[in-house]
PDB file of N, CA and C in Angstrom:
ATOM      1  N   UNK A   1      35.631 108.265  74.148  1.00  0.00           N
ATOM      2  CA  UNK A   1      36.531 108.158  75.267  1.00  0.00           C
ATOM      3  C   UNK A   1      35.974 107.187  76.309  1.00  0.00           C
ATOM      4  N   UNK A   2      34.653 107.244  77.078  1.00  0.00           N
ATOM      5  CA  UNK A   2      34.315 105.855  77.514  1.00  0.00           C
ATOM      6  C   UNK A   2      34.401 104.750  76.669  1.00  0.00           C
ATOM      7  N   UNK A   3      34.249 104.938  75.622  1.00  0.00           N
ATOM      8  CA  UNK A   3      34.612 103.232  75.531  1.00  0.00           C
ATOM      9  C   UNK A   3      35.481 102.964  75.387  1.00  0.00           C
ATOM     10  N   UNK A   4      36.667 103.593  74.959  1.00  0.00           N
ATOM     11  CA  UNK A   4      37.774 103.005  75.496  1.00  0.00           C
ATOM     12  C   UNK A   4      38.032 102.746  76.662  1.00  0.00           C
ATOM     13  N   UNK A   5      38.020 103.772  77.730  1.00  0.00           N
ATOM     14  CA  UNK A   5      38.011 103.772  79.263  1.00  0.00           C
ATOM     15  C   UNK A   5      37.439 102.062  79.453  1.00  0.00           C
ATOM     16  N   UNK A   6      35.949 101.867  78.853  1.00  0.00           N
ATOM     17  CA  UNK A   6      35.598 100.799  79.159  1.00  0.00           C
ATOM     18  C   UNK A   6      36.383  99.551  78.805  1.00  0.00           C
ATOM     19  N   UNK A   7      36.647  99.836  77.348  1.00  0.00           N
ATOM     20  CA  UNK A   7      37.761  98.733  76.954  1.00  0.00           C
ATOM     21  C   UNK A   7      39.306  98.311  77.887  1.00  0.00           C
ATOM     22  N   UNK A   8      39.387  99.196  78.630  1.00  0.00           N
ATOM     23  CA  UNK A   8      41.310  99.182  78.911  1.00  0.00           C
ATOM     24  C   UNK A   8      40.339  98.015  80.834  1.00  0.00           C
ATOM     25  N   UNK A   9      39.741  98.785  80.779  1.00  0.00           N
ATOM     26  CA  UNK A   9      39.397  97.860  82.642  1.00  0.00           C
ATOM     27  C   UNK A   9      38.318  97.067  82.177  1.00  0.00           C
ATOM     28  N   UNK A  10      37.591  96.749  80.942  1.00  0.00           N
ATOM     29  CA  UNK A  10      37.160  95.589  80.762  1.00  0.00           C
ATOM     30  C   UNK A  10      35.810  95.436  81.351  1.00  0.00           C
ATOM     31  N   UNK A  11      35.158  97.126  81.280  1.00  0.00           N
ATOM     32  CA  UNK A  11      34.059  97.117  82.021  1.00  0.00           C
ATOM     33  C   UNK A  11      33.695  96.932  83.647  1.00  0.00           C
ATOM     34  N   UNK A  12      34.616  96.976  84.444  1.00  0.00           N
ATOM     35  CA  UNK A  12      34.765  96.626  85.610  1.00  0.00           C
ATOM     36  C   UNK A  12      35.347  97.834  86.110  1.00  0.00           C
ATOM     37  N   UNK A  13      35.227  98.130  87.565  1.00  0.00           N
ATOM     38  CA  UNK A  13      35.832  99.076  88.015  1.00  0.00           C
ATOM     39  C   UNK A  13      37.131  99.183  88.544  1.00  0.00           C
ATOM     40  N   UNK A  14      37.818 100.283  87.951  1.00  0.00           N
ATOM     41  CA  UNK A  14      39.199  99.931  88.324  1.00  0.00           C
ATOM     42  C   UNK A  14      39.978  99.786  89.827  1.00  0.00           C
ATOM     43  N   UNK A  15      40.465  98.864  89.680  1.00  0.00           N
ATOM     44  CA  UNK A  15      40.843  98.521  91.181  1.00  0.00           C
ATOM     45  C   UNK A  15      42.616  98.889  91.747  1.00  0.00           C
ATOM     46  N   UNK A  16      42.695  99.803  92.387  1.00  0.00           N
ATOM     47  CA  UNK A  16      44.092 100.031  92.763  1.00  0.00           C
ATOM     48  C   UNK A  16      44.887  98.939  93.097  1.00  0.00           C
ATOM     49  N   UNK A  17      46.217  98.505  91.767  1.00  0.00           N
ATOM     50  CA  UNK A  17      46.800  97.601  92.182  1.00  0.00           C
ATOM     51  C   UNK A  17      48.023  97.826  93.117  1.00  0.00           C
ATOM     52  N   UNK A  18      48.437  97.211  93.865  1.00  0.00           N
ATOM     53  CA  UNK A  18      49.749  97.261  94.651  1.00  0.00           C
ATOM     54  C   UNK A  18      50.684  96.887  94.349  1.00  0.00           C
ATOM     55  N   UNK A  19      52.039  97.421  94.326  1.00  0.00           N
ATOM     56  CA  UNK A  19      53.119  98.031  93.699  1.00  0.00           C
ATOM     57  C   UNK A  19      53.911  96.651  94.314  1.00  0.00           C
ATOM     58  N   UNK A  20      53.875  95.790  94.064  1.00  0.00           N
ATOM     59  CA  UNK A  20      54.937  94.620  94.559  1.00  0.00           C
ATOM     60  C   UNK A  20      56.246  94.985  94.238  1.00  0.00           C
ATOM     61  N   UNK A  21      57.229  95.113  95.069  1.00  0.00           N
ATOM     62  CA  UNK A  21      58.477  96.050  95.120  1.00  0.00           C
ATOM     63  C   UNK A  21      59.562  94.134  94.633  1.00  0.00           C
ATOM     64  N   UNK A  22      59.670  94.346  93.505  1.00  0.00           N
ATOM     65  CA  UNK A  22      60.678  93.318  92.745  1.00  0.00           C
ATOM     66  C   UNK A  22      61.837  93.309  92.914  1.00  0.00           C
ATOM     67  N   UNK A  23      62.431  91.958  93.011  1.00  0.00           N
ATOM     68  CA  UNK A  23      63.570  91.960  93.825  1.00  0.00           C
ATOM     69  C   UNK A  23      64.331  91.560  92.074  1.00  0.00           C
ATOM     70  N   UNK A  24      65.670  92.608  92.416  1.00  0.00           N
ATOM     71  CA  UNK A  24      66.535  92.597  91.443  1.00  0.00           C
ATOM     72  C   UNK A  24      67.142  91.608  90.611  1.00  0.00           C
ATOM     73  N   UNK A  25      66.694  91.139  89.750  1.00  0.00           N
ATOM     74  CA  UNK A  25      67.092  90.123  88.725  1.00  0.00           C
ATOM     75  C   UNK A  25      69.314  89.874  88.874  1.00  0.00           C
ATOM     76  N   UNK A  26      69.267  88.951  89.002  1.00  0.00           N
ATOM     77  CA  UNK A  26      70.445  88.652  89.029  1.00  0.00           C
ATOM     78  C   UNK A  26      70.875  87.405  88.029  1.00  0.00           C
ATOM     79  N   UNK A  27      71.711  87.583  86.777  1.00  0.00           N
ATOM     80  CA  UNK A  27      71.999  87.053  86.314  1.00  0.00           C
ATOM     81  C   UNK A  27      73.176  85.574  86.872  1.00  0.00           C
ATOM     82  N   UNK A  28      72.704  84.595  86.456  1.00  0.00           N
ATOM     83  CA  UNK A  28      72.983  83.268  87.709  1.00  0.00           C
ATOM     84  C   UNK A  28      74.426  83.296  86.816  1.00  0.00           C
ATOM     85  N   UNK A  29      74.719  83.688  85.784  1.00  0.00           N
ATOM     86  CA  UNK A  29      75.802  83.569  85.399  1.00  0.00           C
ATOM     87  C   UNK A  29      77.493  84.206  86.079  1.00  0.00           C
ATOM     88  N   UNK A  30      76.576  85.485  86.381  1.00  0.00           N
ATOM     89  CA  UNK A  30      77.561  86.164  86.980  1.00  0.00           C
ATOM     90  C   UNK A  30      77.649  85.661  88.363  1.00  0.00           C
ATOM     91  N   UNK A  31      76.793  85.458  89.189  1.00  0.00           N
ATOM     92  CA  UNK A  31      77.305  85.241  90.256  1.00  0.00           C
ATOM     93  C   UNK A  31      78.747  83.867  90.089  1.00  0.00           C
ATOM     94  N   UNK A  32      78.328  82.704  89.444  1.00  0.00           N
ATOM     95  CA  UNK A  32      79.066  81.862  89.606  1.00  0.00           C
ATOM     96  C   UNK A  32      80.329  82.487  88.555  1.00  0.00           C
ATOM     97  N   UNK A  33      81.076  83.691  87.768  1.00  0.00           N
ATOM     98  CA  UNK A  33      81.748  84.205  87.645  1.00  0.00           C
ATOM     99  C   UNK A  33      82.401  84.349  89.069  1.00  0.00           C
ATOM    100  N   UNK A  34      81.932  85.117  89.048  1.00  0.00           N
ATOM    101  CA  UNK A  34      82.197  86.196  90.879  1.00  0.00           C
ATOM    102  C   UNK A  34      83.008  84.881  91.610  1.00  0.00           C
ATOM    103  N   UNK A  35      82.145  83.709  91.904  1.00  0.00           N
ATOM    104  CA  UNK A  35      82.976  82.818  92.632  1.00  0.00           C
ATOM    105  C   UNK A  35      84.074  81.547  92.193  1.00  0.00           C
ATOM    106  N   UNK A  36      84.450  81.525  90.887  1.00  0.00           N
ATOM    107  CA  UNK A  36      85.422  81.297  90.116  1.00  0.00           C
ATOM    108  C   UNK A  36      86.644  82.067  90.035  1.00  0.00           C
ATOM    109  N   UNK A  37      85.745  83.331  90.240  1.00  0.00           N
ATOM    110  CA  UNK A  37      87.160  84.195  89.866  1.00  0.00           C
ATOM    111  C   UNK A  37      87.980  84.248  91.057  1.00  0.00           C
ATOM    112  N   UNK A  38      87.264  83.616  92.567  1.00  0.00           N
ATOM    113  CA  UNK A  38      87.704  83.488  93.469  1.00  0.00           C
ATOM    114  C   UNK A  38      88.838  82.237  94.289  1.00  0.00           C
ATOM    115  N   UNK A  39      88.390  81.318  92.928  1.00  0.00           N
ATOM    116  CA  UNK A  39      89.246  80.048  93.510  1.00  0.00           C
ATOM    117  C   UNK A  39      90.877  79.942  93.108  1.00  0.00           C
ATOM    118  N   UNK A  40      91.635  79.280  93.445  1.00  0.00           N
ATOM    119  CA  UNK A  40      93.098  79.083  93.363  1.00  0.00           C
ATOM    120  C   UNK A  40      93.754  79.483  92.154  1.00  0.00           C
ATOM    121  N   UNK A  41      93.639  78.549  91.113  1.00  0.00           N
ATOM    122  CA  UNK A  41      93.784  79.087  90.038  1.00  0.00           C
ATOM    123  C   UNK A  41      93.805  80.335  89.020  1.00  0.00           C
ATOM    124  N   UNK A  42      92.024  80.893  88.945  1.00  0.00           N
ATOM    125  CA  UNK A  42      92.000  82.500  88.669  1.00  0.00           C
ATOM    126  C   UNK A  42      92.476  83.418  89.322  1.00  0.00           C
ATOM    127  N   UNK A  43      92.395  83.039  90.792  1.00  0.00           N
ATOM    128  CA  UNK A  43      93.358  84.313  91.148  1.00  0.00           C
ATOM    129  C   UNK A  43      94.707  84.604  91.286  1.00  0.00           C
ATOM    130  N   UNK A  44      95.618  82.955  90.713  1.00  0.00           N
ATOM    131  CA  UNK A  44      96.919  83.127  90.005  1.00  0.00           C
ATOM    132  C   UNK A  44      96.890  83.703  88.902  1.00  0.00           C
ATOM    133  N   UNK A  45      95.821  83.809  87.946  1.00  0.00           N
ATOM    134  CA  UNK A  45      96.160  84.141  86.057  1.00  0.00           C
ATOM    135  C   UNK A  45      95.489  85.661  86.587  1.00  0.00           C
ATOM    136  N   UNK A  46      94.967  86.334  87.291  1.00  0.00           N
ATOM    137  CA  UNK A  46      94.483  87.483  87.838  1.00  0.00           C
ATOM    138  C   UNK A  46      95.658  88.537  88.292  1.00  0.00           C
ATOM    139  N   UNK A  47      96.535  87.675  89.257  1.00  0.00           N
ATOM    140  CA  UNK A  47      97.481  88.136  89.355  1.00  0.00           C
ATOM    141  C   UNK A  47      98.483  88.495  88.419  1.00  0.00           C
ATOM    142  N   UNK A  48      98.552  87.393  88.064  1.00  0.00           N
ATOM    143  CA  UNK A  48      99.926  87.705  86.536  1.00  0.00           C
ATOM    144  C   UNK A  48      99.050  88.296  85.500  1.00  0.00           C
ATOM    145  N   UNK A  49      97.449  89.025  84.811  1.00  0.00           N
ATOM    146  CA  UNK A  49      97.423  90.005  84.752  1.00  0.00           C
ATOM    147  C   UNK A  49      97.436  91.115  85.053  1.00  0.00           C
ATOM    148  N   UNK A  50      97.503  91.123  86.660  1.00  0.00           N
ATOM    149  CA  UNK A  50      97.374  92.731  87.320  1.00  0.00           C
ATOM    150  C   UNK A  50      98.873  92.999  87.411  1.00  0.00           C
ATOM    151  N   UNK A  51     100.095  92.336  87.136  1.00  0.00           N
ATOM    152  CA  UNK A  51     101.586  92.311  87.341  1.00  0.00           C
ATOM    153  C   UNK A  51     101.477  92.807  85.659  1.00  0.00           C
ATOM    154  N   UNK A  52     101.511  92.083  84.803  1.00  0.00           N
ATOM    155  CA  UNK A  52     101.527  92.413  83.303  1.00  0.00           C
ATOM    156  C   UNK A  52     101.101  94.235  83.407  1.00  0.00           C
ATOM    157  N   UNK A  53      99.775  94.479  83.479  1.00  0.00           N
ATOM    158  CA  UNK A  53      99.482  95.860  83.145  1.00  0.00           C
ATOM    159  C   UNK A  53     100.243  96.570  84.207  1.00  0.00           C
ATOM    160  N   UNK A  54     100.652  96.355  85.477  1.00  0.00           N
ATOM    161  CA  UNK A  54     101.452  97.350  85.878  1.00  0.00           C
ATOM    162  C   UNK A  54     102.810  98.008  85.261  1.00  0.00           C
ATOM    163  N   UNK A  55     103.018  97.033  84.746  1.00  0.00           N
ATOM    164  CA  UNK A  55     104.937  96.595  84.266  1.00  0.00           C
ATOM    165  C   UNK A  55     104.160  97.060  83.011  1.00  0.00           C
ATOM    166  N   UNK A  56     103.323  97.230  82.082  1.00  0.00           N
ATOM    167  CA  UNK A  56     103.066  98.028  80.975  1.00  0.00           C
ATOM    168  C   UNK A  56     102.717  99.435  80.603  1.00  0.00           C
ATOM    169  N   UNK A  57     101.857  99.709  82.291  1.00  0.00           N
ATOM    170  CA  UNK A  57     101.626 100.932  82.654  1.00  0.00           C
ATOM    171  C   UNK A  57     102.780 101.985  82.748  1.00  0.00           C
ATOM    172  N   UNK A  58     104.273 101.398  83.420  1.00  0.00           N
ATOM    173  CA  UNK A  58     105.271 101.918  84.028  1.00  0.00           C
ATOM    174  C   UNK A  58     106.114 102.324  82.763  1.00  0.00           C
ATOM    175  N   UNK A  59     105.876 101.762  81.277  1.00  0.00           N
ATOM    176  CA  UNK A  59     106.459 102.238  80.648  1.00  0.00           C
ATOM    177  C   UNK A  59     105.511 103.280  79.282  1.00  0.00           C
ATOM    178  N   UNK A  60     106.471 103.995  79.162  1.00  0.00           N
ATOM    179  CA  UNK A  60     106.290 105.532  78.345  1.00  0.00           C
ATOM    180  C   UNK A  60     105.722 104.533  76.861  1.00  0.00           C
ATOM    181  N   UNK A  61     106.709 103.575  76.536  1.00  0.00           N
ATOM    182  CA  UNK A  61     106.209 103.127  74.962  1.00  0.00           C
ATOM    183  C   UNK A  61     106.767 101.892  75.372  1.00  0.00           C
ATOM    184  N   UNK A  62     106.024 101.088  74.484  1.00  0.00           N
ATOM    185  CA  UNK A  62     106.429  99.433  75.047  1.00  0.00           C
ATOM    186  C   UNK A  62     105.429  98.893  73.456  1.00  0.00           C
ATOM    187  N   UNK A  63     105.462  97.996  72.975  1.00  0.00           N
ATOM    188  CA  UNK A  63     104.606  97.355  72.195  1.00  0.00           C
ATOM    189  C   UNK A  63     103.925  96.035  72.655  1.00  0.00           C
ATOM    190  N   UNK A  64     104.362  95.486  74.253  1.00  0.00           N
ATOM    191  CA  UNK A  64     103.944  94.433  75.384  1.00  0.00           C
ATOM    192  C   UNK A  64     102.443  95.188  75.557  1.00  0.00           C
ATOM    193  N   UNK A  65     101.363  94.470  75.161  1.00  0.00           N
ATOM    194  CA  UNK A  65      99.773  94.395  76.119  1.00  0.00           C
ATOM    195  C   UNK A  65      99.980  93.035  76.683  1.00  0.00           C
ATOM    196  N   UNK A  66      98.945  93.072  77.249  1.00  0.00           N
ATOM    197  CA  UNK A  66      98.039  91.900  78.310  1.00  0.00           C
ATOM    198  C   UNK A  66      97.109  91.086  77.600  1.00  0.00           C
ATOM    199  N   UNK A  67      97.234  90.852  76.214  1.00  0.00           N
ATOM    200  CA  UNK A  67      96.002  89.804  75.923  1.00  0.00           C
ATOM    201  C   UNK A  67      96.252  88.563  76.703  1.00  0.00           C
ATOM    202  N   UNK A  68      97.450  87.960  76.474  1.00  0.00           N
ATOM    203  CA  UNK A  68      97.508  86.757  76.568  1.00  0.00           C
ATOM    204  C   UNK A  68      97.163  86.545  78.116  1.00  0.00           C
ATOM    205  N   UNK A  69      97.943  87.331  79.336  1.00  0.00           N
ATOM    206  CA  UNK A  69      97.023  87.023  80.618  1.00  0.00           C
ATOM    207  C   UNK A  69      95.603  87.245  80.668  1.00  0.00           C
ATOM    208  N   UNK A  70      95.150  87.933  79.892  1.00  0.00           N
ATOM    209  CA  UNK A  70      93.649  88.200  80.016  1.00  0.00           C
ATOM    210  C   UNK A  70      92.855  87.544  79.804  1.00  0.00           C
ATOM    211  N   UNK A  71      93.515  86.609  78.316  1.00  0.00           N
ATOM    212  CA  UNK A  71      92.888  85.408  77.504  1.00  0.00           C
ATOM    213  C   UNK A  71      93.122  84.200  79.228  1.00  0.00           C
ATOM    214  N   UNK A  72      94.202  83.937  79.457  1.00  0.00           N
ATOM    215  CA  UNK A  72      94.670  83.140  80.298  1.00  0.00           C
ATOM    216  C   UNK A  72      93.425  82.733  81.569  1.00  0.00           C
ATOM    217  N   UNK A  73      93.056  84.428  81.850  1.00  0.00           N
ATOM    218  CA  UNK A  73      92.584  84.533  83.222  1.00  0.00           C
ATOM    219  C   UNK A  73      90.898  83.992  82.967  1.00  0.00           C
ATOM    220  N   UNK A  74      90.127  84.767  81.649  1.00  0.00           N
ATOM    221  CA  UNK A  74      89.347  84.117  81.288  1.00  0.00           C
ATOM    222  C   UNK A  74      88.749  82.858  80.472  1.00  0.00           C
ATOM    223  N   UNK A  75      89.940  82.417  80.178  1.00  0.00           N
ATOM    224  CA  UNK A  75      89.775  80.838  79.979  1.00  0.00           C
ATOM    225  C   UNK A  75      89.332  80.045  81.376  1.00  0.00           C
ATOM    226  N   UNK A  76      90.527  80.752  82.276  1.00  0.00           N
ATOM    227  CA  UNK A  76      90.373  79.804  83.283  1.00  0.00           C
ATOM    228  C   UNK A  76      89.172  79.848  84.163  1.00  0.00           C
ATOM    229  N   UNK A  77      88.388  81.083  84.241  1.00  0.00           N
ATOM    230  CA  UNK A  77      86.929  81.687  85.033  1.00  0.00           C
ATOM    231  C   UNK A  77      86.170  80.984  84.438  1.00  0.00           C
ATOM    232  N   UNK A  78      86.221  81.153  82.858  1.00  0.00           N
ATOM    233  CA  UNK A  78      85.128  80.207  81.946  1.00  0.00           C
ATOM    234  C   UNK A  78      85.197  78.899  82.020  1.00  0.00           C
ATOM    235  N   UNK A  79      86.345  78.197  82.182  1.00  0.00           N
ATOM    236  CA  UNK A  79      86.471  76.828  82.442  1.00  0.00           C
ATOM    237  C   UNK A  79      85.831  76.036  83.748  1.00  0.00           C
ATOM    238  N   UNK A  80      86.204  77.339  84.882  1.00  0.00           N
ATOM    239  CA  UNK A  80      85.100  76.650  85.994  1.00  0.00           C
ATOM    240  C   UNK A  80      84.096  76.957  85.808  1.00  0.00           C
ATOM    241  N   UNK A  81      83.267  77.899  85.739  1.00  0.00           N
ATOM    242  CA  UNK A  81      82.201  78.446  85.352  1.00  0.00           C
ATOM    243  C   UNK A  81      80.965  76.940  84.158  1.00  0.00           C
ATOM    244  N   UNK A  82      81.910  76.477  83.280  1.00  0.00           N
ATOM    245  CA  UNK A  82      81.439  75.757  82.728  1.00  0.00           C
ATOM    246  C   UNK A  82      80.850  74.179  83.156  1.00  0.00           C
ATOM    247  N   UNK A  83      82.122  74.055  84.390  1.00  0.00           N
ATOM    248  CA  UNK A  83      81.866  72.827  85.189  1.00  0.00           C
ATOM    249  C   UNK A  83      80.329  72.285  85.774  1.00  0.00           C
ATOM    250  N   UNK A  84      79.936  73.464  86.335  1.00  0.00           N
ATOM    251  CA  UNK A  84      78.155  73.313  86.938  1.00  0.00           C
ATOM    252  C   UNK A  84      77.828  73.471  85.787  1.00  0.00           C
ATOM    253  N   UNK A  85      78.076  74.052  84.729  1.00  0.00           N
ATOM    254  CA  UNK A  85      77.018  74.296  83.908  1.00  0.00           C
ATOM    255  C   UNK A  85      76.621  73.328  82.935  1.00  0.00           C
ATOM    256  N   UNK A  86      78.151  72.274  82.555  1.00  0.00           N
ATOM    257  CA  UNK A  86      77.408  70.925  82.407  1.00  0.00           C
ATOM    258  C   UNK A  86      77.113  69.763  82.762  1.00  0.00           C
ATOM    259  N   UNK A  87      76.763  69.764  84.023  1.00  0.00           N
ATOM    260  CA  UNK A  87      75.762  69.163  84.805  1.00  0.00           C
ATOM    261  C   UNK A  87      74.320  69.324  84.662  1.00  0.00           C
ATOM    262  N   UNK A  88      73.786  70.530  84.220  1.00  0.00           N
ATOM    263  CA  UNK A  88      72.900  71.022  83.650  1.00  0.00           C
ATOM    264  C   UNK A  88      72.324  70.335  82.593  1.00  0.00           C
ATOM    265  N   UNK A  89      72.935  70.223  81.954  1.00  0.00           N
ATOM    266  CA  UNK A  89      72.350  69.347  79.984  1.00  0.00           C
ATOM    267  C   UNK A  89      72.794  68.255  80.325  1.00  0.00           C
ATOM    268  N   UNK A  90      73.452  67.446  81.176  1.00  0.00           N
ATOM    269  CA  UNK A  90      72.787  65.815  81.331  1.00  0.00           C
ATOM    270  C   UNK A  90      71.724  65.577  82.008  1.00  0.00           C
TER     271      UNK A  90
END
């Protein structure tokens, strides 16, 4: 058991390290989501999905979903989204 003890601190005495309090990883992707989904465009194809599922919600049986605004809305988030991003790889 000491020598392991010795092995893990390397023969040295162990020294209390301090707890550096890490600041929350934020994926850079999402943020520039977040502010796409905010400009002119997405929040027209946003709208005409949140109109679609209401008007689908309201009925008992319908065979109408929302892909196609959904596809719509995230084409168009991904399309800006993509703009900075190839600026990047030139």
């Amino acid at each position: 058991m000491v020598f392991e003890e010795k092995m893990i601190t390397n023969g040295e005495p162990e020294e209390e390290e301090e707890e550096e309090e890490e600041e929350e990883m934020v994926d850079p992707i999402e943020s520039l989501r977040q502010k796409c989904a905010e400009t002119e465009h997405c929040v027209h194809t946003w709208e005409r999905l949140e109109q679609c599922e209401t008007r689908v919600g309201s009925r008992s049986s319908t065979e109408e979903d929302c892909t196609e605004e959904l596809f719509d809305f995230l084409h168009a988030r991904d399309h800006c989204v993509s703009v900075p991003l190839a600026s990047c790889t030139r």
